[in-house]
Each structure stands twice: as structure tokens, then as C-alpha cells.
PDB file of N, CA and C in Angstrom:
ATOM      1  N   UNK A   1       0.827  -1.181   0.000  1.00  0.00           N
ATOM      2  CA  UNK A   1       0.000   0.000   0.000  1.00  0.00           C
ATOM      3  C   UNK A   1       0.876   1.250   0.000  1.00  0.00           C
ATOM      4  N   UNK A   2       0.382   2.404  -0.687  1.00  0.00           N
ATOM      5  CA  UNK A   2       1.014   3.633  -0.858  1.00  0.00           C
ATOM      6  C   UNK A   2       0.718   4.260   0.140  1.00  0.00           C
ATOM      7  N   UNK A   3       1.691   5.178   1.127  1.00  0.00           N
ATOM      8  CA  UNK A   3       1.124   6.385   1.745  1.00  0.00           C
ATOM      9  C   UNK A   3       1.926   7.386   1.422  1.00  0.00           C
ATOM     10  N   UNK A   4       1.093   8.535   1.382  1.00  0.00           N
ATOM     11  CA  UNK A   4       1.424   9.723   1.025  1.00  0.00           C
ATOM     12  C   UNK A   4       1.756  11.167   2.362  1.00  0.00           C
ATOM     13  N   UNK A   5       2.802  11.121   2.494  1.00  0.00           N
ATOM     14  CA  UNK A   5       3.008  12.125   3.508  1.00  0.00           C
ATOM     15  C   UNK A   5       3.148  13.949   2.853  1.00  0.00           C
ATOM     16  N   UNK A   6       2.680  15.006   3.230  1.00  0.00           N
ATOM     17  CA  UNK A   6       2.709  16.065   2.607  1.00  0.00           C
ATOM     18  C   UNK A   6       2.706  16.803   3.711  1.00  0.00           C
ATOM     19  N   UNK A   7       4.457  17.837   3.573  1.00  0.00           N
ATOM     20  CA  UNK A   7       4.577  18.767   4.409  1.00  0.00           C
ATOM     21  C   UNK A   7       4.921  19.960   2.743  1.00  0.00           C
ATOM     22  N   UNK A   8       4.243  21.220   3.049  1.00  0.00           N
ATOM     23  CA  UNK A   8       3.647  22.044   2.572  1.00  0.00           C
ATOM     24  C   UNK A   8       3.467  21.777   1.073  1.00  0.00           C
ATOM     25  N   UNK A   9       4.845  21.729   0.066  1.00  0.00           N
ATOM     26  CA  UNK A   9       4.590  21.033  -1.660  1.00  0.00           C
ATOM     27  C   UNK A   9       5.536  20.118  -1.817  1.00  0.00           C
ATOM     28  N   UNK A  10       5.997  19.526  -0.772  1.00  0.00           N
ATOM     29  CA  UNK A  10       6.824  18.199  -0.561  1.00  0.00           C
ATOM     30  C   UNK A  10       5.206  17.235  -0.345  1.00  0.00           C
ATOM     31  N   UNK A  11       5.643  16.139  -1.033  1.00  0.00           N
ATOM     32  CA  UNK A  11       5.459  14.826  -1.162  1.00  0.00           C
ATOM     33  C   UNK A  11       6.234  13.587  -0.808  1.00  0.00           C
ATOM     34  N   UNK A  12       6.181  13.010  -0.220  1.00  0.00           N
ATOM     35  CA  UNK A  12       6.839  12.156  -0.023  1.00  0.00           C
ATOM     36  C   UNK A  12       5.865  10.835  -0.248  1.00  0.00           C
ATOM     37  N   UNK A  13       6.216   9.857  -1.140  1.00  0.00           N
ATOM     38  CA  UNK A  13       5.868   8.790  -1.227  1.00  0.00           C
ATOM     39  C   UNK A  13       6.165   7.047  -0.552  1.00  0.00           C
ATOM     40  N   UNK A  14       5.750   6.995   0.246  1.00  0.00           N
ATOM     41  CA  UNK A  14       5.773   5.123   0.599  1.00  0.00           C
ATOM     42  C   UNK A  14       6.004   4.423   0.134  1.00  0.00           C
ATOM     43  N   UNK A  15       6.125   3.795   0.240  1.00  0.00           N
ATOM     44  CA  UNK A  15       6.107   1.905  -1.333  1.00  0.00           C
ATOM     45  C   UNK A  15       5.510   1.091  -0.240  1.00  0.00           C
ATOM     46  N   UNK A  16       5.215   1.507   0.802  1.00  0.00           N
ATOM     47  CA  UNK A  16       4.772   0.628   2.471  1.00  0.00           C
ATOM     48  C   UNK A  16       5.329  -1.289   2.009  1.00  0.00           C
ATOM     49  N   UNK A  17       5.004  -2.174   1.763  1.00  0.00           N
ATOM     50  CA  UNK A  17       5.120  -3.583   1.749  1.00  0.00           C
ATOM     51  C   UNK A  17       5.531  -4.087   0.182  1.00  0.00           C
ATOM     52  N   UNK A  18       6.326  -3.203  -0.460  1.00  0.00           N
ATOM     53  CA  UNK A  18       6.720  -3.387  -1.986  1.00  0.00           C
ATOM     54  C   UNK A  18       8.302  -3.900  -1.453  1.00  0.00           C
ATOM     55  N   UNK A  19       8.385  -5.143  -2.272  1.00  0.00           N
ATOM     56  CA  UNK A  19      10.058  -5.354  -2.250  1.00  0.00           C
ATOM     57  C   UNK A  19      10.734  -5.313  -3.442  1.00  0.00           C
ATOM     58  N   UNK A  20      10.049  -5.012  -4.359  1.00  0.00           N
ATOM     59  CA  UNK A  20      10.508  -5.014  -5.889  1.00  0.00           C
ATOM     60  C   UNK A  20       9.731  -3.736  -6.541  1.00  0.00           C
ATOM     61  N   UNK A  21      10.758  -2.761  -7.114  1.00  0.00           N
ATOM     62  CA  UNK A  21      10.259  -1.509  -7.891  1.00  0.00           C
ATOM     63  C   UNK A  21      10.466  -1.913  -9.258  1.00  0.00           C
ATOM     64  N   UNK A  22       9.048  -2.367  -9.615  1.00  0.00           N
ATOM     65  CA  UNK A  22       8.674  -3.031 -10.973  1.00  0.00           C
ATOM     66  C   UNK A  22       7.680  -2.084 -11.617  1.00  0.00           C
ATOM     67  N   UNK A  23       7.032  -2.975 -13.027  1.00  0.00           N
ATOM     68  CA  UNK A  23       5.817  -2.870 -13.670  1.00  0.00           C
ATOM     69  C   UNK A  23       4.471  -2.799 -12.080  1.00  0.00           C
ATOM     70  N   UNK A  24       4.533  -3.471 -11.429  1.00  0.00           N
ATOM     71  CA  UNK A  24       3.512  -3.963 -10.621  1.00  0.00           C
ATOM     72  C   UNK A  24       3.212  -2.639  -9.618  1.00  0.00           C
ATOM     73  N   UNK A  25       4.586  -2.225  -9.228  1.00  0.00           N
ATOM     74  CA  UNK A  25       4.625  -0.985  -8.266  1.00  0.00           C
ATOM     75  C   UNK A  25       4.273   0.547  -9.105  1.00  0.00           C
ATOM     76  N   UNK A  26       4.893   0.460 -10.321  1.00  0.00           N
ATOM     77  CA  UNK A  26       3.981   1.425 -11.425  1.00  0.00           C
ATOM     78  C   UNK A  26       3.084   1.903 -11.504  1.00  0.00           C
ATOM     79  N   UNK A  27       2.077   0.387 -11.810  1.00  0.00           N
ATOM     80  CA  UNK A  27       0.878   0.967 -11.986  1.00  0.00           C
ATOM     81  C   UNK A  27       0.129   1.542 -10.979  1.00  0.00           C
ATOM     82  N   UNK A  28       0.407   0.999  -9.561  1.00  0.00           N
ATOM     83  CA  UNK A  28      -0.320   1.845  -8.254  1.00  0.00           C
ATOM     84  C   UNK A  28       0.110   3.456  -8.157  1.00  0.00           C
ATOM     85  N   UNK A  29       1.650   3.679  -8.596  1.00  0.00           N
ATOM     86  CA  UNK A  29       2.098   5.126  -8.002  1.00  0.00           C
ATOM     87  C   UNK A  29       2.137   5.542  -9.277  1.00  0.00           C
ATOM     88  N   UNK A  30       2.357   5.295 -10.243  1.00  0.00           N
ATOM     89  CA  UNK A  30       2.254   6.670 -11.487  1.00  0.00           C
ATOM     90  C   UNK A  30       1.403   7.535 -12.092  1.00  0.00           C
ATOM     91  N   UNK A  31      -0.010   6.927 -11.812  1.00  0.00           N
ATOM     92  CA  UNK A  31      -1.258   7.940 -11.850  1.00  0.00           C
ATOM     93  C   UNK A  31      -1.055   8.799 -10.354  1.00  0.00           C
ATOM     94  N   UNK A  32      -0.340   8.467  -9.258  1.00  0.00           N
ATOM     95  CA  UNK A  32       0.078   9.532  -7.970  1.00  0.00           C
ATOM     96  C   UNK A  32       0.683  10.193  -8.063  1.00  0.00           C
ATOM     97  N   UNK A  33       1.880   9.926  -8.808  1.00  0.00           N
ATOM     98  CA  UNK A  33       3.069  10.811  -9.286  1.00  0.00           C
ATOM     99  C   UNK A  33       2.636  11.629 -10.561  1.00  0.00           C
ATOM    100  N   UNK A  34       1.749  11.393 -11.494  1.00  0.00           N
ATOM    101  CA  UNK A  34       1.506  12.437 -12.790  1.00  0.00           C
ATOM    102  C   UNK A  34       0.384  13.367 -11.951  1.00  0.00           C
ATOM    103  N   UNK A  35      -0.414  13.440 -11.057  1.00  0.00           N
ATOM    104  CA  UNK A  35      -1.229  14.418 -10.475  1.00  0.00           C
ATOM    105  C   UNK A  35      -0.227  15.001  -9.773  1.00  0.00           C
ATOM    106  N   UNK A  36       0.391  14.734  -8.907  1.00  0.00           N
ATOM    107  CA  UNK A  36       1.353  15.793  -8.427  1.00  0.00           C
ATOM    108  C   UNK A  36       2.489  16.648  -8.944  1.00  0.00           C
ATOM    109  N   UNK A  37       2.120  16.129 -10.062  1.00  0.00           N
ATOM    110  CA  UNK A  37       3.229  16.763 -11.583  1.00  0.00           C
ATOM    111  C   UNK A  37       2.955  17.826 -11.558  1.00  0.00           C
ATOM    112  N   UNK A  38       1.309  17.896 -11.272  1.00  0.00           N
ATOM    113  CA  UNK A  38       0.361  19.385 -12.097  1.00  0.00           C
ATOM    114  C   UNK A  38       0.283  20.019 -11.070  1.00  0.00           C
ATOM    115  N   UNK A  39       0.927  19.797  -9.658  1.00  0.00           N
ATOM    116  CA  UNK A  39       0.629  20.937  -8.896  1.00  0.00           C
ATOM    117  C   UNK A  39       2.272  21.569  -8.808  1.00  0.00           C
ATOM    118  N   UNK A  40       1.828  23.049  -9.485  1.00  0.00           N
ATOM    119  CA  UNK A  40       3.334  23.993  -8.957  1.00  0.00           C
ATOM    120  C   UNK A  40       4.021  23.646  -7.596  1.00  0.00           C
ATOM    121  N   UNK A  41       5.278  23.885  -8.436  1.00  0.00           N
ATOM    122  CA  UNK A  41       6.329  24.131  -7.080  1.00  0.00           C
ATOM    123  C   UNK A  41       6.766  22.597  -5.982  1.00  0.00           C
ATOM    124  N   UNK A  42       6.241  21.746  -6.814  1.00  0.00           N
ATOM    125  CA  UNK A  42       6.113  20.517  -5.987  1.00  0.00           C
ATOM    126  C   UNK A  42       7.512  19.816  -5.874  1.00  0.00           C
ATOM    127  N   UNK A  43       7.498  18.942  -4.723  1.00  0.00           N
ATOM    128  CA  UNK A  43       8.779  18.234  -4.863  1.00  0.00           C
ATOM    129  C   UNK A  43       7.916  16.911  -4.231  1.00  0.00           C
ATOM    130  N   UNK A  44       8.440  15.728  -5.473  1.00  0.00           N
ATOM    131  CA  UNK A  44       8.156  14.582  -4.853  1.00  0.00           C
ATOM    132  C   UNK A  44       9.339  13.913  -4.347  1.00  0.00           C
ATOM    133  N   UNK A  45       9.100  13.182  -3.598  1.00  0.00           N
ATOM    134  CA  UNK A  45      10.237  11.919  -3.101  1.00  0.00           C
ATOM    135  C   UNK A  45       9.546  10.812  -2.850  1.00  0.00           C
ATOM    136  N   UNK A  46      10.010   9.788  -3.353  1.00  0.00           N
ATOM    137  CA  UNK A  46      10.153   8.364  -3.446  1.00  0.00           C
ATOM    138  C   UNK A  46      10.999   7.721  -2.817  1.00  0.00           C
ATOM    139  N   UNK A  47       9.897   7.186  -1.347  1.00  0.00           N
ATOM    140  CA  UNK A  47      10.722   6.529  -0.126  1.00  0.00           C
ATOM    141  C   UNK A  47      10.986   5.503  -0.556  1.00  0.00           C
ATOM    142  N   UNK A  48      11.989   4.310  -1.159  1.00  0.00           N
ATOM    143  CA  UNK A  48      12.828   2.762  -1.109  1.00  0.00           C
ATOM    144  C   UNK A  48      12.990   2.200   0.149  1.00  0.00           C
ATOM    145  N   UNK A  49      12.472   2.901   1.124  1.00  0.00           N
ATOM    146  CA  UNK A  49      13.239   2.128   2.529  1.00  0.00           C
ATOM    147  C   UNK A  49      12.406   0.244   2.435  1.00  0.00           C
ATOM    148  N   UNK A  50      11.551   0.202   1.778  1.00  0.00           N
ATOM    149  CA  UNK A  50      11.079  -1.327   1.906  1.00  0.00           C
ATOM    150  C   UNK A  50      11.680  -1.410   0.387  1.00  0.00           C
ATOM    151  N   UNK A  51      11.893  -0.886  -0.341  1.00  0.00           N
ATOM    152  CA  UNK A  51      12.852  -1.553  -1.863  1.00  0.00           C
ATOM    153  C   UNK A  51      13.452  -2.381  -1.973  1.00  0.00           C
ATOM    154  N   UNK A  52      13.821  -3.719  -2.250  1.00  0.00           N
ATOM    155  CA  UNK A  52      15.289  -4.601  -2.129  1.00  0.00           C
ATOM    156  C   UNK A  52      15.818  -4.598  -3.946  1.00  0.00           C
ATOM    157  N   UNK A  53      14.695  -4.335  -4.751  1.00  0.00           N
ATOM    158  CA  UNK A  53      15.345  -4.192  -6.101  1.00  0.00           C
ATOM    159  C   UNK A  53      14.579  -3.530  -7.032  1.00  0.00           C
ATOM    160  N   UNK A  54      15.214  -3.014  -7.818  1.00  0.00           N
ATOM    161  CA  UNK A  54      14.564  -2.537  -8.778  1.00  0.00           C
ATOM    162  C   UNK A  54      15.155  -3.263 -10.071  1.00  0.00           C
ATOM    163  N   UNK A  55      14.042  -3.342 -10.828  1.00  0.00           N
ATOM    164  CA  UNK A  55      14.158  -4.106 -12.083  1.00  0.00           C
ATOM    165  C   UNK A  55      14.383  -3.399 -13.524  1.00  0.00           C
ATOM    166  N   UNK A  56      14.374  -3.768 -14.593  1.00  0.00           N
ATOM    167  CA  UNK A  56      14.428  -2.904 -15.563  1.00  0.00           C
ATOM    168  C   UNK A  56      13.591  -1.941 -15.930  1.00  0.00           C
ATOM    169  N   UNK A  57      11.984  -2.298 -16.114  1.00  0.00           N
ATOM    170  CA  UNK A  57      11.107  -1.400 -16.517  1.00  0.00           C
ATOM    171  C   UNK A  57      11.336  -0.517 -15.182  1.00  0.00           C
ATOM    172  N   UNK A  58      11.323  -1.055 -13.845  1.00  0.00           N
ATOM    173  CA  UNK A  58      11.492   0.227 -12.767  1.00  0.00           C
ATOM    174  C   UNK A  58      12.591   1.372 -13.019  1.00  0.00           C
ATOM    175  N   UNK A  59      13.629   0.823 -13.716  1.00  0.00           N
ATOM    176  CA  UNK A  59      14.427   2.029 -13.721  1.00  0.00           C
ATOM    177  C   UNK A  59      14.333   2.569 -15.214  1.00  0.00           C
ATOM    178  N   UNK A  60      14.079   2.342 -16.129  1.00  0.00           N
ATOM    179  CA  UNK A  60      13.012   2.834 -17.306  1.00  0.00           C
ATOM    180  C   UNK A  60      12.264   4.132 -17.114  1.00  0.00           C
ATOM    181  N   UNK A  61      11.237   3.707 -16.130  1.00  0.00           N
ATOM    182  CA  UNK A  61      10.398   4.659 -16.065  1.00  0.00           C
ATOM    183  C   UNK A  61      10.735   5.650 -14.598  1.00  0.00           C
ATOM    184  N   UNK A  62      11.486   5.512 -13.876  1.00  0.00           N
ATOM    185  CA  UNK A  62      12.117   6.158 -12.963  1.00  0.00           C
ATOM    186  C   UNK A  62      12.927   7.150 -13.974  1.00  0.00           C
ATOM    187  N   UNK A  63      13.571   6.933 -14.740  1.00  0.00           N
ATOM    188  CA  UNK A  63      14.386   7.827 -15.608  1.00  0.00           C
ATOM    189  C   UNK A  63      13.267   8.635 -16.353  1.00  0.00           C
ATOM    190  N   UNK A  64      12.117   8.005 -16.939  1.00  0.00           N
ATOM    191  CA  UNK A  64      11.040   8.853 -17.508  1.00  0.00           C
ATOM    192  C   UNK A  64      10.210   9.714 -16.682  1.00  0.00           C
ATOM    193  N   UNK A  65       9.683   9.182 -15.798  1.00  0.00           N
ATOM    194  CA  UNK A  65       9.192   9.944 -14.490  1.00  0.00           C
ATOM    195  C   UNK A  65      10.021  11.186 -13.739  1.00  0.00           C
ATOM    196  N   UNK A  66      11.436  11.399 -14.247  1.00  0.00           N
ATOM    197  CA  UNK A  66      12.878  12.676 -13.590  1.00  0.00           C
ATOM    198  C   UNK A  66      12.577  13.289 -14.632  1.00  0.00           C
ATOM    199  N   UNK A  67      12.689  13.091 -15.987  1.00  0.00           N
ATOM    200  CA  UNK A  67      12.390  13.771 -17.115  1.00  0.00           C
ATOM    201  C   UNK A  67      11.841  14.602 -17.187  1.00  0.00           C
ATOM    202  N   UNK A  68      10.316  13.991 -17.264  1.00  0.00           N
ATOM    203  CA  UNK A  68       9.035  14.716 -17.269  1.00  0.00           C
ATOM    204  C   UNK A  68       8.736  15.958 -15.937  1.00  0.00           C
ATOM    205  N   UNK A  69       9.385  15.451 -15.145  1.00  0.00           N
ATOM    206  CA  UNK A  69       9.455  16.512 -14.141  1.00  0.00           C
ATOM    207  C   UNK A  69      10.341  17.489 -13.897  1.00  0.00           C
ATOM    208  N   UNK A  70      11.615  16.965 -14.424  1.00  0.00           N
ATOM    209  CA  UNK A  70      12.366  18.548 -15.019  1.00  0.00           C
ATOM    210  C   UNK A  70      11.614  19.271 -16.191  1.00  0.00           C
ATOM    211  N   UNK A  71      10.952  18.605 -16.811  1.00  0.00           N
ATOM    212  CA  UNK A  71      10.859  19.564 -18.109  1.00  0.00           C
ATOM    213  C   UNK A  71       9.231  20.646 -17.030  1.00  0.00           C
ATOM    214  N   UNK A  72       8.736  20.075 -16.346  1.00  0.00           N
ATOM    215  CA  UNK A  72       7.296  20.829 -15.248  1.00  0.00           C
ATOM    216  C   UNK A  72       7.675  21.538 -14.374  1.00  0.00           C
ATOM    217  N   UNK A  73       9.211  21.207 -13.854  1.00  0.00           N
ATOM    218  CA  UNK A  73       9.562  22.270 -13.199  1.00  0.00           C
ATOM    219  C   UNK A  73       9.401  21.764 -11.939  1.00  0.00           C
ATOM    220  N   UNK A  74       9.414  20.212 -11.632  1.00  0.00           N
ATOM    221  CA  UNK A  74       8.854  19.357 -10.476  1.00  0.00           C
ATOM    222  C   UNK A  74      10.189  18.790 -10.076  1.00  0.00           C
ATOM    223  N   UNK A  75      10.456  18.898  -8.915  1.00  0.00           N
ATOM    224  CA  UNK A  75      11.776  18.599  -7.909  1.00  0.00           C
ATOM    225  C   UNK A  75      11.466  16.452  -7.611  1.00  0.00           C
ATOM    226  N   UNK A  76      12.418  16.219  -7.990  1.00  0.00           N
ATOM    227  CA  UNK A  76      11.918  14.452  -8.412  1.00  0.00           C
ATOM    228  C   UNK A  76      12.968  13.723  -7.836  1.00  0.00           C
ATOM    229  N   UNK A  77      13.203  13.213  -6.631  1.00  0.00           N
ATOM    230  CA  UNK A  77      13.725  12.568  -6.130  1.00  0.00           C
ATOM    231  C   UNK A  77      13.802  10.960  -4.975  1.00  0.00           C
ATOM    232  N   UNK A  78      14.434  10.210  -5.302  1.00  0.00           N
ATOM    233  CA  UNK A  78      14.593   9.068  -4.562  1.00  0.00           C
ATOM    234  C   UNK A  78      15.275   9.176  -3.076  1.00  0.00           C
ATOM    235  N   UNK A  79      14.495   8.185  -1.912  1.00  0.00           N
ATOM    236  CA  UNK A  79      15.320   8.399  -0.675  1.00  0.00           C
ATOM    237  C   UNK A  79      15.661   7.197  -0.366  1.00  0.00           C
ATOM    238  N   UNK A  80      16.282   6.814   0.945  1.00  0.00           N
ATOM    239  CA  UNK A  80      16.287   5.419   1.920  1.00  0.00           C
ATOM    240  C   UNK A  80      16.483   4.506   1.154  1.00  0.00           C
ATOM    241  N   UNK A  81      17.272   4.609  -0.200  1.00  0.00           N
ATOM    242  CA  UNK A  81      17.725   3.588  -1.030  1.00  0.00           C
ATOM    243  C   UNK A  81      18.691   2.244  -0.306  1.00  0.00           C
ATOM    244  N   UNK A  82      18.694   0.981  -0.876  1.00  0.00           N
ATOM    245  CA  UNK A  82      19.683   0.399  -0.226  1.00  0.00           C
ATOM    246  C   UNK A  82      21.002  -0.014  -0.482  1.00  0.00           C
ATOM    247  N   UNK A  83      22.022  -0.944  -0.388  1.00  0.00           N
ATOM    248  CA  UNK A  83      23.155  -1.072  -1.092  1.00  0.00           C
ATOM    249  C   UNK A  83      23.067  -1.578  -2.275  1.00  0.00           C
ATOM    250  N   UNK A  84      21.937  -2.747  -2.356  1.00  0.00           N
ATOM    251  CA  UNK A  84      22.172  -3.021  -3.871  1.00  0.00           C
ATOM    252  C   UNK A  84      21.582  -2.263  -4.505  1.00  0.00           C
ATOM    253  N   UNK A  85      20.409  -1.278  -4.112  1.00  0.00           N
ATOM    254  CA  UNK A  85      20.081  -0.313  -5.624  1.00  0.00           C
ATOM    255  C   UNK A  85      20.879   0.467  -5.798  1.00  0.00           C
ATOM    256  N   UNK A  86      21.510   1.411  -4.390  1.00  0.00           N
ATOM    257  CA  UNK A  86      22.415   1.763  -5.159  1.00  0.00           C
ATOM    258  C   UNK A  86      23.624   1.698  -6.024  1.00  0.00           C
ATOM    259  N   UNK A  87      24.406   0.419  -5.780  1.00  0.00           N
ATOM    260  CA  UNK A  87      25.260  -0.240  -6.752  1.00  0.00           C
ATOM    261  C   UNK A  87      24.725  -0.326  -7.918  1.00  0.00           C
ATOM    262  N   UNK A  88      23.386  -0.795  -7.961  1.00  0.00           N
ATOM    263  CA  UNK A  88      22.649  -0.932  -9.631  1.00  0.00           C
ATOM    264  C   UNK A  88      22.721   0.463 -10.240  1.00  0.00           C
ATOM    265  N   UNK A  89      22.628   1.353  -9.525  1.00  0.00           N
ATOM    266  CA  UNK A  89      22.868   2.703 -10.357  1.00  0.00           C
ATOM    267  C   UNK A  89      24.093   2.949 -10.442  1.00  0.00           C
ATOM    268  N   UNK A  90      24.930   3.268  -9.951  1.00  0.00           N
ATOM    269  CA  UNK A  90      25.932   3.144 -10.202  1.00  0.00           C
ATOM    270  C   UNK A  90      26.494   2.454 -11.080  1.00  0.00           C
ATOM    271  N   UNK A  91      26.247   1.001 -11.326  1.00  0.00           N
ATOM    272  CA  UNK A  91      26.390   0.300 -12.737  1.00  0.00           C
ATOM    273  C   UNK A  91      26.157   0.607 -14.233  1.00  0.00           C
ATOM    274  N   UNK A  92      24.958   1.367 -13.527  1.00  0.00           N
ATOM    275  CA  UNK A  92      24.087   1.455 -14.723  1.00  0.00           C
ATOM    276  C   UNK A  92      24.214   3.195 -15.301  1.00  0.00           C
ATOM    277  N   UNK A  93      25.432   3.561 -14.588  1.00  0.00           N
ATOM    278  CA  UNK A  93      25.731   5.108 -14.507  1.00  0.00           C
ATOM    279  C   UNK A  93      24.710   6.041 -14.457  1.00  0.00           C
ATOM    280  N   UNK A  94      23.778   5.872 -13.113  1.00  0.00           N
ATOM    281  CA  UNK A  94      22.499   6.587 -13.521  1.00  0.00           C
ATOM    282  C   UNK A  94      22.561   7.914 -12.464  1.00  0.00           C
ATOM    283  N   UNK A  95      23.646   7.910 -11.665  1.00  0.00           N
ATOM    284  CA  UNK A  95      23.912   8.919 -10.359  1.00  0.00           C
ATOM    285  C   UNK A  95      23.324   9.925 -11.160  1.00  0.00           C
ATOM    286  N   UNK A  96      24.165  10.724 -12.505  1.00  0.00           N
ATOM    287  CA  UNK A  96      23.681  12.231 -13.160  1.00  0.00           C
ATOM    288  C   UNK A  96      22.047  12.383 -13.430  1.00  0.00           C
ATOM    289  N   UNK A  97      21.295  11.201 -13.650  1.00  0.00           N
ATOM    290  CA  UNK A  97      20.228  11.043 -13.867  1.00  0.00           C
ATOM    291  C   UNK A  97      19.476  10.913 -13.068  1.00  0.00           C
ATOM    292  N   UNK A  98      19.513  10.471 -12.274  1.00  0.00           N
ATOM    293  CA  UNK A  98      18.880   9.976 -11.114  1.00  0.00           C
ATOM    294  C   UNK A  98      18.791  10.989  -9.607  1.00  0.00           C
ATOM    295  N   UNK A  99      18.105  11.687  -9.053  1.00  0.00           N
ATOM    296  CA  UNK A  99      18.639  12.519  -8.057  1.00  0.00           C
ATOM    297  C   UNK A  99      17.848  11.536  -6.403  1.00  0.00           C
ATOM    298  N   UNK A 100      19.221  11.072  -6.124  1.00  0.00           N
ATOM    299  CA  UNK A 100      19.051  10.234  -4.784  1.00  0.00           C
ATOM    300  C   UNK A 100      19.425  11.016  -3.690  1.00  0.00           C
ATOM    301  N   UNK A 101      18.834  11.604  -2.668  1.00  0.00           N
ATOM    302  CA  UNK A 101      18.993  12.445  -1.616  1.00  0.00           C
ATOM    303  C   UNK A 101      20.073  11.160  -0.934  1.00  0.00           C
ATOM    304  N   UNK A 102      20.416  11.950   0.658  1.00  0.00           N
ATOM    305  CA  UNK A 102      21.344  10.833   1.487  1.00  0.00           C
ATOM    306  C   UNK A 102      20.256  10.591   2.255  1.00  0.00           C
ATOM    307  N   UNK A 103      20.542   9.208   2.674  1.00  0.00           N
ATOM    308  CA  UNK A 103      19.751   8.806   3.823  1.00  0.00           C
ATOM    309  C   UNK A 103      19.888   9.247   5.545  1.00  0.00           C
TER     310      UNK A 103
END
């Protein structure tokens, strides 16, 4: 289940009982994440603290989902990542792309 925490145009997003950032985790948060696109001044974050992997289409559309929100003017970031995702980015040279706060 998703929860949504909001301190003033911060967002912060849950993944609550997700262990895999897939197709499956998508379809629940990306109609959450394109409405908060449309509100100015917003900054989302995308809590991983229950993450253990992310898969291909997850980091696909994680890269499409930073995009679309630089080009809106929407602050788009990942938190509470763990060692292996972050090694997978890192592999996958996605640090410039990807904006991962510190935990």
C-alpha cells in the first residue's frame, strides 16, 4: 500500500510492503506521481526504505518519471535507497540522472 506524507509542496511517497520496484509498483504510483506533476512548485520523493530491487522497466520509467518533471519544473527525487540499488545505479551510470537524496 502507498502512503502519502505532505509537508507544505513536498510529497513524499511510501512503497509501504513493496520489495521489488517493478511494472507492478507502477501501476499503483504513477497515476500519484503524474497528479502531483500538475501541482506547482512541488517536490516529490520516493521513499525505497522497503525496496530490495529494482528491475528494468522500474528504472526505465524512474528515468522517464525525472524527465518529465524537469521539463514541469517538479523537484523528483529518490530516498532510503539500499546497497544493492544503489550499486545498480551506479552500474548502470544513472547517479547524473537519477537525483538520490542521502539517507
Amino acid at each position: 500500500m502507498v502512503k502519502i506524507n505532505r509537508i507544505d509542496q513536498q510529497f513524499i511517497i511510501s512503497l509501504g510492503n513493496y520489495l521489488c520496484f517493478n511494472y507492478t509498483t507502477l501501476n499503483e504510483i504513477q497515476p500519484i506521481i503524474k497528479d502531483l506533476m500538475n501541482i506547482p512548485k512541488t517536490e516529490i520523493i520516493l521513499n525505497f526504505s522497503s525496496i530490495q530491487l529494482v528491475d528494468s522497466a522500474g528504472f526505465s520509467k524512474l528515468i522517464e518519471l525525472m524527465e518529465e518533471a524537469n521539463e514541469n519544473g517538479v523537484v523528483f527525487s529518490l530516498t532510503n535507497l539500499n546497497g544493492k540499488v544503489k550499486e545498480l545505479i551506479s552500474l548502470m551510470k544513472l547517479e547524473q540522472t537519477l537525483k538520490v537524496l542521502d539517507n
